[in-house]
PDB file of N, CA and C in Angstrom:
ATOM      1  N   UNK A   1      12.917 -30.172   7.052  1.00  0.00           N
ATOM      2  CA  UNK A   1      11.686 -29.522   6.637  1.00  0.00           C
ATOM      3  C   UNK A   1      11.858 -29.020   5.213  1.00  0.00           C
ATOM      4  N   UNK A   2      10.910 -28.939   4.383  1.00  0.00           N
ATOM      5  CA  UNK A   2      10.511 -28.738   2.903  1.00  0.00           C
ATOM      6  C   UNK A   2      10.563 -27.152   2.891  1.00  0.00           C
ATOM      7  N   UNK A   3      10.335 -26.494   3.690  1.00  0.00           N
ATOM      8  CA  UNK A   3       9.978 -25.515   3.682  1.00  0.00           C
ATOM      9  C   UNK A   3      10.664 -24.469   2.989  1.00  0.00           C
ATOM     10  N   UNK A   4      11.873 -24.429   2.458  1.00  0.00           N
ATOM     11  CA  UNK A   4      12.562 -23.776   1.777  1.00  0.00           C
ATOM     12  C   UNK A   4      11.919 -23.767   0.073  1.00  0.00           C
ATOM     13  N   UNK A   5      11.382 -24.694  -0.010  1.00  0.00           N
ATOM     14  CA  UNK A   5      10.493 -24.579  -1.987  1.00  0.00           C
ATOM     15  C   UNK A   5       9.108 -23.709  -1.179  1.00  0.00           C
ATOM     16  N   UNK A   6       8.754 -23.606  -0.093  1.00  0.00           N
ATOM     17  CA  UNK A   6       7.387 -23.013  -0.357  1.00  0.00           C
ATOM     18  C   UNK A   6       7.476 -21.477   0.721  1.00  0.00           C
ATOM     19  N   UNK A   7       8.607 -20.844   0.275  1.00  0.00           N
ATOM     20  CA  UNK A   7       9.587 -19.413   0.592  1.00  0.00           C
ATOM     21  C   UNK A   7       7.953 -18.736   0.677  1.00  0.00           C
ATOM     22  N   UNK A   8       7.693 -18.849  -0.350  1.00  0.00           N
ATOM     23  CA  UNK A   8       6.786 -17.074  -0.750  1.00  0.00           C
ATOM     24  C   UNK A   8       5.277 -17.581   0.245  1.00  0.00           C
ATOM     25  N   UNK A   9       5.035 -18.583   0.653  1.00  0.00           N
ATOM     26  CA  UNK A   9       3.866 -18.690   1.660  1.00  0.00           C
ATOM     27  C   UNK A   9       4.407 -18.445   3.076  1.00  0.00           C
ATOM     28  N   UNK A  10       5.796 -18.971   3.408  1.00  0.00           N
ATOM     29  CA  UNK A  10       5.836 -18.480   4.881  1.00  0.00           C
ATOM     30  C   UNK A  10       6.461 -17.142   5.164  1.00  0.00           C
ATOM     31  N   UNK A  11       6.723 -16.461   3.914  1.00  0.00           N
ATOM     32  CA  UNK A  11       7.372 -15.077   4.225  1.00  0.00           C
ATOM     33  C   UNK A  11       6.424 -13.941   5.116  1.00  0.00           C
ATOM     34  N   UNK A  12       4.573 -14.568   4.502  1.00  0.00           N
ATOM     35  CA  UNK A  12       4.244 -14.026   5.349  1.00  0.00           C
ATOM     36  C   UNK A  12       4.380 -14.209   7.042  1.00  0.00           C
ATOM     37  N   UNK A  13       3.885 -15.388   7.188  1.00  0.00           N
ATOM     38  CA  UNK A  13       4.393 -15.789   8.593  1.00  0.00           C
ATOM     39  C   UNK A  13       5.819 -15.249   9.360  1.00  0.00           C
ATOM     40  N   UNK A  14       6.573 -14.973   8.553  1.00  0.00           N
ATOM     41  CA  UNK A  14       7.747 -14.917   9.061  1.00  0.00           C
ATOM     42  C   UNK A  14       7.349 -13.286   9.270  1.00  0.00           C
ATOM     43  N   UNK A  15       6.963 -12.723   8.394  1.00  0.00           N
ATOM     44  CA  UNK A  15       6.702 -10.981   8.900  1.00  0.00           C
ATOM     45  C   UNK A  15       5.755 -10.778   9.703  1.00  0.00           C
ATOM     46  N   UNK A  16       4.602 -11.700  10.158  1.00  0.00           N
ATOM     47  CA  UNK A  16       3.834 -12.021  11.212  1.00  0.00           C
ATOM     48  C   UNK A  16       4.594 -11.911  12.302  1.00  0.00           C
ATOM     49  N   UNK A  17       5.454 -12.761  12.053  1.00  0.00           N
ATOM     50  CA  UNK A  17       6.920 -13.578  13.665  1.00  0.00           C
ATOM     51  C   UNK A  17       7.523 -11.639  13.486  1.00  0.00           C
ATOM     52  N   UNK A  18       7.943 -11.301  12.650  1.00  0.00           N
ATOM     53  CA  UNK A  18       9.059 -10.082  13.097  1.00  0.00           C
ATOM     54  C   UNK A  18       7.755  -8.925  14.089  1.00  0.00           C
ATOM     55  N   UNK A  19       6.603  -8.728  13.087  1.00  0.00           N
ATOM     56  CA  UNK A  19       5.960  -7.978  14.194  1.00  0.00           C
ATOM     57  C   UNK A  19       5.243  -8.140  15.363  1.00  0.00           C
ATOM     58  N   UNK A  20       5.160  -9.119  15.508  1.00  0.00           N
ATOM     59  CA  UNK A  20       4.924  -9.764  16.868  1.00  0.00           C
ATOM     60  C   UNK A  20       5.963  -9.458  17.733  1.00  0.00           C
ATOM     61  N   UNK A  21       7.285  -9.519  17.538  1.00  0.00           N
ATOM     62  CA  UNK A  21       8.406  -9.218  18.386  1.00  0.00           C
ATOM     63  C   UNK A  21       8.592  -7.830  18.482  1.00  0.00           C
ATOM     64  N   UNK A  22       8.641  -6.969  17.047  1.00  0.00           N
ATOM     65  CA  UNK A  22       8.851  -5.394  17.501  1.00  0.00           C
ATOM     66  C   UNK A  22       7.059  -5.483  18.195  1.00  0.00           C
ATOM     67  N   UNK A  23       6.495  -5.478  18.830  1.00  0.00           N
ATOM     68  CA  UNK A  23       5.361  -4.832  19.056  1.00  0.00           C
ATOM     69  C   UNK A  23       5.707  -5.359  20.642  1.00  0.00           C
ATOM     70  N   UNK A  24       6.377  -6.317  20.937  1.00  0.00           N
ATOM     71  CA  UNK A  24       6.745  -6.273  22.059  1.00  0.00           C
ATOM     72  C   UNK A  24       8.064  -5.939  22.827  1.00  0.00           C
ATOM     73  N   UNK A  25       8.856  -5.124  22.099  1.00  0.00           N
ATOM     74  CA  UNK A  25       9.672  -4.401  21.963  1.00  0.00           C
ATOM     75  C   UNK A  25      10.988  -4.354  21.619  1.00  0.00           C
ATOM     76  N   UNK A  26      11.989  -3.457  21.310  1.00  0.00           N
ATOM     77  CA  UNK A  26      13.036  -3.159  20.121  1.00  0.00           C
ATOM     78  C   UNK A  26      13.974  -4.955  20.274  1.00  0.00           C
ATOM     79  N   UNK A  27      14.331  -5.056  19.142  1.00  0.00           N
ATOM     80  CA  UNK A  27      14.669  -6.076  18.494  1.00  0.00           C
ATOM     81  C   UNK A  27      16.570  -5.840  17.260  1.00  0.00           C
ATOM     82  N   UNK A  28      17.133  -6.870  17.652  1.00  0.00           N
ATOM     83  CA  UNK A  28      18.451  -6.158  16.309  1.00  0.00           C
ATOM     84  C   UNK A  28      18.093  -7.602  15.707  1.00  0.00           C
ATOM     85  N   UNK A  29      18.995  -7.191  14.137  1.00  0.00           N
ATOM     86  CA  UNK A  29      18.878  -8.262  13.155  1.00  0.00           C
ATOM     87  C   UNK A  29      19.112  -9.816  13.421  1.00  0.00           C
ATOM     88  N   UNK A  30      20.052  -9.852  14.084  1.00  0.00           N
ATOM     89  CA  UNK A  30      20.923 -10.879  14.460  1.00  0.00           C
ATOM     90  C   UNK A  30      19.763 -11.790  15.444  1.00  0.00           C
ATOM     91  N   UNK A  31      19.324 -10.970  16.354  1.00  0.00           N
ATOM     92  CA  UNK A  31      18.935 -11.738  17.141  1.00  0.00           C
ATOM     93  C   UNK A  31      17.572 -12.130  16.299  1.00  0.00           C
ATOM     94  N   UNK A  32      16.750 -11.598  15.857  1.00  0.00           N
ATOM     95  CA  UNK A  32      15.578 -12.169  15.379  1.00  0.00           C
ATOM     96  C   UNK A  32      16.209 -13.136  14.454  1.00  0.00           C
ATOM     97  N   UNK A  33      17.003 -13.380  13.925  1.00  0.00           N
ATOM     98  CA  UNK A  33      17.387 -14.812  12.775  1.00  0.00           C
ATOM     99  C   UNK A  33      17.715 -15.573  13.630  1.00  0.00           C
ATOM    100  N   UNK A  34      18.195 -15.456  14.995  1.00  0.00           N
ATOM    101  CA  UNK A  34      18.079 -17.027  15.772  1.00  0.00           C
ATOM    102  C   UNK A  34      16.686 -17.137  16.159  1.00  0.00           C
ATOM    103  N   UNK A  35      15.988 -16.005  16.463  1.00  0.00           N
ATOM    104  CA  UNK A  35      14.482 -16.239  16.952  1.00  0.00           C
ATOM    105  C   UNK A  35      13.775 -17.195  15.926  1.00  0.00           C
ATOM    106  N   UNK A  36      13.567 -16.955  14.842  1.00  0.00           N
ATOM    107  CA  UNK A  36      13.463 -17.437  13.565  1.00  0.00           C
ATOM    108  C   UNK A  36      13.840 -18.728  13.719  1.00  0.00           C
ATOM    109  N   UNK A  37      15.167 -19.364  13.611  1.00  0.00           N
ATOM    110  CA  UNK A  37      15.708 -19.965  13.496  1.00  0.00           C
ATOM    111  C   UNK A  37      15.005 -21.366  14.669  1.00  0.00           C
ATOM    112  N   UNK A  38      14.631 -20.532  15.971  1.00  0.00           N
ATOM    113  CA  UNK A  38      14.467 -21.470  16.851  1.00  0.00           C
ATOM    114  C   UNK A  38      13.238 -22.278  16.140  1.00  0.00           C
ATOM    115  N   UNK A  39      12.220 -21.251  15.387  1.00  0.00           N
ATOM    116  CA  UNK A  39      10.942 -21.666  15.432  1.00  0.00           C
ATOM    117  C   UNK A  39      10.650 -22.673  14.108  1.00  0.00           C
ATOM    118  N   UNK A  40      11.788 -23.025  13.204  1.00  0.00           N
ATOM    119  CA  UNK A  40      12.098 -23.858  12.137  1.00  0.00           C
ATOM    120  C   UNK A  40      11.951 -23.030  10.976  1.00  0.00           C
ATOM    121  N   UNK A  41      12.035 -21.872  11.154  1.00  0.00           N
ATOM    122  CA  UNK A  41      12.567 -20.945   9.860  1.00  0.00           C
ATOM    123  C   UNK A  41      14.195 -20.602   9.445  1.00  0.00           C
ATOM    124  N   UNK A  42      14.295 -21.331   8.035  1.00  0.00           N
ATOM    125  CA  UNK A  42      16.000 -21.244   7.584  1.00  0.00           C
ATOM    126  C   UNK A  42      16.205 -20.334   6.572  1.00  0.00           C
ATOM    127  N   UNK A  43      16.695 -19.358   7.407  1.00  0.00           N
ATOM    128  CA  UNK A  43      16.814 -17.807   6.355  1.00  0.00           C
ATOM    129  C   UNK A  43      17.622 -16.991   7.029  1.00  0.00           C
ATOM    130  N   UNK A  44      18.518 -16.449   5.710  1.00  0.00           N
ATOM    131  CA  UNK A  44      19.655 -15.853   6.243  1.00  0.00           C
ATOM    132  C   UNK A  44      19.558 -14.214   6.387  1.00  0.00           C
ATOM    133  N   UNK A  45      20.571 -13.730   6.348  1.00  0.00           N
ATOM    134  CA  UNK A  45      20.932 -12.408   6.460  1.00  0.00           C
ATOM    135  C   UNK A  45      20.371 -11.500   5.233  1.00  0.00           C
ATOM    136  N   UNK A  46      20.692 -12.005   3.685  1.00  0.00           N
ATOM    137  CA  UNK A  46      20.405 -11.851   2.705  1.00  0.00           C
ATOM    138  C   UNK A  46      18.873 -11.786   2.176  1.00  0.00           C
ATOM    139  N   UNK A  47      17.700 -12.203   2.938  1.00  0.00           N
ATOM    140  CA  UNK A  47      16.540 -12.439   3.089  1.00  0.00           C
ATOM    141  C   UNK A  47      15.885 -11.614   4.135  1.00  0.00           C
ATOM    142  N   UNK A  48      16.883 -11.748   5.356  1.00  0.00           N
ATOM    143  CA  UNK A  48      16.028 -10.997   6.469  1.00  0.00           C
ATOM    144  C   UNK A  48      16.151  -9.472   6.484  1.00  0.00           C
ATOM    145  N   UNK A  49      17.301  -8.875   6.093  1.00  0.00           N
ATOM    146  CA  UNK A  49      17.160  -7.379   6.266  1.00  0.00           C
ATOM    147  C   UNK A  49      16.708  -6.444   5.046  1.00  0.00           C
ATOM    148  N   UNK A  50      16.317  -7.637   3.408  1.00  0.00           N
ATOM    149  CA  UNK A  50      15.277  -6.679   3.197  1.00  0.00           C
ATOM    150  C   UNK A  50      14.009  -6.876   3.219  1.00  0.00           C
ATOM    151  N   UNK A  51      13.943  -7.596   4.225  1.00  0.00           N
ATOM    152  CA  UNK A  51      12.087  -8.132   4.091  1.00  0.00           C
ATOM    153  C   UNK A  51      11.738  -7.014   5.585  1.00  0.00           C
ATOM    154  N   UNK A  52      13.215  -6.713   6.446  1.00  0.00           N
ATOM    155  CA  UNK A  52      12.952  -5.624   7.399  1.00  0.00           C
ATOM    156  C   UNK A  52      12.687  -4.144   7.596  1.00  0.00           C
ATOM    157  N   UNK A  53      13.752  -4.136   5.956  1.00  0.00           N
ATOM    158  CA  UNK A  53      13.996  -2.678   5.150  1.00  0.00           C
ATOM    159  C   UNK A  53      12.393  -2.274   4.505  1.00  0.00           C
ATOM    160  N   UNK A  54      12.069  -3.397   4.066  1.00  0.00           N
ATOM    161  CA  UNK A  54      10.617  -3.241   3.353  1.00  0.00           C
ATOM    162  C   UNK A  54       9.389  -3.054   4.564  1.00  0.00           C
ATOM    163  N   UNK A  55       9.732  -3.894   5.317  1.00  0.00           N
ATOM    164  CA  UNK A  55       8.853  -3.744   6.418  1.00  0.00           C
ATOM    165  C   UNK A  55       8.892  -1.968   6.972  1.00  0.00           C
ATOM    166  N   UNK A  56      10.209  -1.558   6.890  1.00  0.00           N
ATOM    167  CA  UNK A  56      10.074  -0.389   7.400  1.00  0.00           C
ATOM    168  C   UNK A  56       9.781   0.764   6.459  1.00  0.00           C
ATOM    169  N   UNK A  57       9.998   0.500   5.424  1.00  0.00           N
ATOM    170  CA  UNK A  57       9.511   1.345   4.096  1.00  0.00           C
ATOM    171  C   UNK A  57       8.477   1.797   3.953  1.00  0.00           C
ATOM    172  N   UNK A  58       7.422   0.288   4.277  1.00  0.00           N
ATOM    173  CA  UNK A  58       5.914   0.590   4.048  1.00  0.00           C
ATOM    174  C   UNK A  58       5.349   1.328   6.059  1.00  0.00           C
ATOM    175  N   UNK A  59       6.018   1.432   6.902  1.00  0.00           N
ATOM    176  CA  UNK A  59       5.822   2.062   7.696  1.00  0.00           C
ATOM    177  C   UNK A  59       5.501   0.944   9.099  1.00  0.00           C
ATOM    178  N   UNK A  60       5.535  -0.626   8.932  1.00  0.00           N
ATOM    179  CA  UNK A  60       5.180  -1.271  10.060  1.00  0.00           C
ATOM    180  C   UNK A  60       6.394  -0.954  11.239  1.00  0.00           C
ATOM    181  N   UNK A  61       7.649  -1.074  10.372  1.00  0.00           N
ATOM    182  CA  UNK A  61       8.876  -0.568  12.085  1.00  0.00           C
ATOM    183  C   UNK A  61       9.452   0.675  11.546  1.00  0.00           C
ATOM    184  N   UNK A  62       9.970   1.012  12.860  1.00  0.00           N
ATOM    185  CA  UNK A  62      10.946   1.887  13.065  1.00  0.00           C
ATOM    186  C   UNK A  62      12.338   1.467  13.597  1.00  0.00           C
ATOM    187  N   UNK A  63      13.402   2.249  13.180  1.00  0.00           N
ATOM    188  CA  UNK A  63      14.589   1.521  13.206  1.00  0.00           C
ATOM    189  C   UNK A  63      15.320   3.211  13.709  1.00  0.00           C
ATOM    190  N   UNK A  64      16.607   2.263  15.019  1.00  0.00           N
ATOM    191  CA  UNK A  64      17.368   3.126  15.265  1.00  0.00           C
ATOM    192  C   UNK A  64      18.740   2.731  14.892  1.00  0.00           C
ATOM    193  N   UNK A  65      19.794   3.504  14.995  1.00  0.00           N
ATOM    194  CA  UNK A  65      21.232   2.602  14.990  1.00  0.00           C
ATOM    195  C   UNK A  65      21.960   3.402  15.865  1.00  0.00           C
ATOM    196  N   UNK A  66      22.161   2.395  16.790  1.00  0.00           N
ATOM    197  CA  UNK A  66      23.088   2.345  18.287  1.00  0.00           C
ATOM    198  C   UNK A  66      24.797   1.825  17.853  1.00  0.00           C
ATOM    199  N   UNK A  67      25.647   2.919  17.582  1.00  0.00           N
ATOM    200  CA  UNK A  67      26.745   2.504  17.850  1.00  0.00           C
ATOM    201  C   UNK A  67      27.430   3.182  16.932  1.00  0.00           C
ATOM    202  N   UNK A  68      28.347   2.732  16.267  1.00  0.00           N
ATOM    203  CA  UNK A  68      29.234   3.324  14.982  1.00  0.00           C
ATOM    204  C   UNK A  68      30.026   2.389  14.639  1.00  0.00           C
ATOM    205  N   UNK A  69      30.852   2.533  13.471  1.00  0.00           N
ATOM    206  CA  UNK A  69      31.478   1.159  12.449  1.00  0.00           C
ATOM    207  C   UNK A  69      30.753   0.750  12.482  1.00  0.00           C
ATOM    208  N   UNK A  70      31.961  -0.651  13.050  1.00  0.00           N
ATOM    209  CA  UNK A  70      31.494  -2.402  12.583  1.00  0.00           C
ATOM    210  C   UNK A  70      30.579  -2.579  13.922  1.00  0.00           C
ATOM    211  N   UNK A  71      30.273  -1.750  14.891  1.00  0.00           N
ATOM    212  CA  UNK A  71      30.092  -2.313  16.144  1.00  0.00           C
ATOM    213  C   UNK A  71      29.028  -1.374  15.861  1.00  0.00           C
ATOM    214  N   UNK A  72      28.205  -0.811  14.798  1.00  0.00           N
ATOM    215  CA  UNK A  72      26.643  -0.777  14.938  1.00  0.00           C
ATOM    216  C   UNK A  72      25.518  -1.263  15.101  1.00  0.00           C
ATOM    217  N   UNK A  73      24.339  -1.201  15.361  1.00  0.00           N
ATOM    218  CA  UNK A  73      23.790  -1.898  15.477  1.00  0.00           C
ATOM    219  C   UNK A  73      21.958  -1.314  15.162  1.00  0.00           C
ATOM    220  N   UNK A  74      21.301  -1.548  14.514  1.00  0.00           N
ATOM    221  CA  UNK A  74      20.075  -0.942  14.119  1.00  0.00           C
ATOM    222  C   UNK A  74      19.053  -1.911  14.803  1.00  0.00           C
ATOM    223  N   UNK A  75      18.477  -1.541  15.724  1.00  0.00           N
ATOM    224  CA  UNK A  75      17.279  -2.413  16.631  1.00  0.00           C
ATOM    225  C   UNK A  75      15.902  -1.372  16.128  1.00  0.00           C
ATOM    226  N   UNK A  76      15.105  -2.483  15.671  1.00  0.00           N
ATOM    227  CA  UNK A  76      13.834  -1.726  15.185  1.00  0.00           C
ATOM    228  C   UNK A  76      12.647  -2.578  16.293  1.00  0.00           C
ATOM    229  N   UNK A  77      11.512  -1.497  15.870  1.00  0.00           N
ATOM    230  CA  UNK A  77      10.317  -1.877  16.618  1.00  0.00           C
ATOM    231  C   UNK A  77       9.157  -1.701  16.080  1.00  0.00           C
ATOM    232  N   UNK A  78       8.065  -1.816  16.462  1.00  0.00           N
ATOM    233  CA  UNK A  78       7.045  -1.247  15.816  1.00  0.00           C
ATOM    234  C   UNK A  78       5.879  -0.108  15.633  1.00  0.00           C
ATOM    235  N   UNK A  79       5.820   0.476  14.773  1.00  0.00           N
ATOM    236  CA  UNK A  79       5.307   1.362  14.759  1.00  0.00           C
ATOM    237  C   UNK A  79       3.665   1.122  15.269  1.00  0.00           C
ATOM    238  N   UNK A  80       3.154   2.699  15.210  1.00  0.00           N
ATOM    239  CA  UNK A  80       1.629   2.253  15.578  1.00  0.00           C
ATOM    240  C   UNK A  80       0.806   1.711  14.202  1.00  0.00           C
ATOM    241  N   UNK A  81       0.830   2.035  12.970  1.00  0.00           N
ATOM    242  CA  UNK A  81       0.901   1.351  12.314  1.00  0.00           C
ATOM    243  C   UNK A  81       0.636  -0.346  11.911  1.00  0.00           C
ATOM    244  N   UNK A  82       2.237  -0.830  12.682  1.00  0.00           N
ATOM    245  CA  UNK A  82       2.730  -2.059  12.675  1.00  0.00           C
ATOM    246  C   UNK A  82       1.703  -2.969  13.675  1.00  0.00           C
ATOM    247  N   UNK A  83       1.587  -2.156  14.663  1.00  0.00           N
ATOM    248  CA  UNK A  83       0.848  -2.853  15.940  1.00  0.00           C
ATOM    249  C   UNK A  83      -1.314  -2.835  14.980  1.00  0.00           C
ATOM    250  N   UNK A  84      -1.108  -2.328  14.421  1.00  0.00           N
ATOM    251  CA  UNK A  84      -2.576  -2.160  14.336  1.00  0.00           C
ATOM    252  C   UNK A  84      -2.608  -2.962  13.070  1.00  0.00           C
ATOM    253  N   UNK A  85      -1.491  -3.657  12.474  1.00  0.00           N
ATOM    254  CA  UNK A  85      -1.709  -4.544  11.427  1.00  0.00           C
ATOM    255  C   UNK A  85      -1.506  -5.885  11.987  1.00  0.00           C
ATOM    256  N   UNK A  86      -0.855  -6.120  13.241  1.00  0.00           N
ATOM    257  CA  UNK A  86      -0.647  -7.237  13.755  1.00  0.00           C
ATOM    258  C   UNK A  86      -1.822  -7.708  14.373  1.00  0.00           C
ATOM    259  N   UNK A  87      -2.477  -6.634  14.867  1.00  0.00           N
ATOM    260  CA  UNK A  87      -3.950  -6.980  15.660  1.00  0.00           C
ATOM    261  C   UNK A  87      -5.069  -7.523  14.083  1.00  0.00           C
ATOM    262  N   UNK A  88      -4.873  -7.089  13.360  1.00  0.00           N
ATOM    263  CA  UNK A  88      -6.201  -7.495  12.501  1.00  0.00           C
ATOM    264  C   UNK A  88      -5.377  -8.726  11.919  1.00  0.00           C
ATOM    265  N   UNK A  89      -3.709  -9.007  11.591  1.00  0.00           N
ATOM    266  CA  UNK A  89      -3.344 -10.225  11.449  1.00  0.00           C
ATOM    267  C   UNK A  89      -3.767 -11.468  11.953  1.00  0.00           C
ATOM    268  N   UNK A  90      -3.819 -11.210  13.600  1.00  0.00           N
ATOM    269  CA  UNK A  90      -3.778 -12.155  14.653  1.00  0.00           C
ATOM    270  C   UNK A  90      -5.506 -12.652  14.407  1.00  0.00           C
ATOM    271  N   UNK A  91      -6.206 -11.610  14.409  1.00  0.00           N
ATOM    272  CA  UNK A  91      -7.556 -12.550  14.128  1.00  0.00           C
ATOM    273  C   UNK A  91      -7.997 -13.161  12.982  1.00  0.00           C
ATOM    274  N   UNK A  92      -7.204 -12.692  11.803  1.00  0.00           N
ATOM    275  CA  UNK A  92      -7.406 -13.743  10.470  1.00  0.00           C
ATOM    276  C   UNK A  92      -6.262 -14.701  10.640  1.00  0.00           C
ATOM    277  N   UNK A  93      -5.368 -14.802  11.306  1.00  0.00           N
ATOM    278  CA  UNK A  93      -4.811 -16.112  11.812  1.00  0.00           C
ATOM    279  C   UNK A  93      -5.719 -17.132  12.685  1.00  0.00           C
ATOM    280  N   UNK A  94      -6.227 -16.713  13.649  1.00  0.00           N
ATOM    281  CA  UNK A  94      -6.885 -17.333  14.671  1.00  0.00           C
ATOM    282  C   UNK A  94      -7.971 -18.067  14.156  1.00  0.00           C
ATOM    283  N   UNK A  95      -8.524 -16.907  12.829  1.00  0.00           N
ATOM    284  CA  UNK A  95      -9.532 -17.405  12.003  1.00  0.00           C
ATOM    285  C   UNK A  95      -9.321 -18.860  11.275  1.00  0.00           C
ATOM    286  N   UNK A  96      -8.456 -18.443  10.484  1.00  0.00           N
ATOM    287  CA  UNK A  96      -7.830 -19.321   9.481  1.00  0.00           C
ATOM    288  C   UNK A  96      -7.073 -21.050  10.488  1.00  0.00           C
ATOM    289  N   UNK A  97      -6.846 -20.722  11.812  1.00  0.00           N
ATOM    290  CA  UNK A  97      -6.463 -21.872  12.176  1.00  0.00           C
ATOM    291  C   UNK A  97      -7.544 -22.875  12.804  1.00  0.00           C
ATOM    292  N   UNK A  98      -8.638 -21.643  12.856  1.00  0.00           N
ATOM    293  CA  UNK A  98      -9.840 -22.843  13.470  1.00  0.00           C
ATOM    294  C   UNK A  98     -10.145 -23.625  12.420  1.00  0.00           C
ATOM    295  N   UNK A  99     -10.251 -22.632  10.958  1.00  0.00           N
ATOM    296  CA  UNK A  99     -10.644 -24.142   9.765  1.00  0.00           C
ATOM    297  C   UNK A  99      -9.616 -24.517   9.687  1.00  0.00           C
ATOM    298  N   UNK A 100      -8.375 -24.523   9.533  1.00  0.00           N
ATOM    299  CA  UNK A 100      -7.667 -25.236   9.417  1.00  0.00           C
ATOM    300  C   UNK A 100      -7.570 -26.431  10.591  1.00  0.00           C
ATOM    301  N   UNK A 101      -7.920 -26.434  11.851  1.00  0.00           N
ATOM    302  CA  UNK A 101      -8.082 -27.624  12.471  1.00  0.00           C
ATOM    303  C   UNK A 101      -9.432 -28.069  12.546  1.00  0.00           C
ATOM    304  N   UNK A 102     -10.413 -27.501  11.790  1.00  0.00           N
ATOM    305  CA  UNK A 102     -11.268 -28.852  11.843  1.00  0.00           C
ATOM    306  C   UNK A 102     -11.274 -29.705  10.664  1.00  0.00           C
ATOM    307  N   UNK A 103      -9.922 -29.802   9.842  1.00  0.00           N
ATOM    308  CA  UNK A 103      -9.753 -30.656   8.849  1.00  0.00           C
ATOM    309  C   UNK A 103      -9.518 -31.641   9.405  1.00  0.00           C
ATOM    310  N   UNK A 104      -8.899 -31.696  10.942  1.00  0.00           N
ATOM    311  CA  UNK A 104      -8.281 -32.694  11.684  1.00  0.00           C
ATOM    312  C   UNK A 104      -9.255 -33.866  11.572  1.00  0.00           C
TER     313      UNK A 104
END
């Protein structure tokens, strides 16, 4: 897939994909980059935790950290916020895919 030259169009999608998952509940880094990963998104570590950091900056998750050292672990979710941006997401997606399939 091409998809690596056209980064800055699916980043949204991809922050679509992260709050879709915290809104259905807590999530760690690791595992959402195979989630990602399953769905044909190739992006690493270096990409994903500050597009998560930012995500949580502007207030869509909340983040805890379970553990100490190397064996921490920060599982975030979504805020109310997050959930009320995913809902008006989901219908300008839904929107956007009906014209987009009647190009078919």
């Amino acid at each position: 897939m091409a998809a690596a030259k056209h980064h800055d169009i699916l980043a949204g999608l991809i922050r679509l994909h992260i709050l879709h998952h915290a809104a259905e509940g807590e999530f760690f880094g690791n595992w959402m980059l195979e989630e990602l990963r399953e769905h044909g998104y190739r992006i690493g570590p270096g990409t994903l935790y500050p597009m998560l950091h930012g995500l949580e900056r502007k207030g869509y998750l909340k983040s805890r950290t379970e553990g100490a050292g190397r064996r921490a672990r920060r599982h975030y979710r979504a805020t109310r916020q997050g959930r009320a941006a995913l809902a008006v997401a989901t219908e300008r997606v839904r929107e956007l895919f009906n014209e987009l399939d009647k190009r078919r």
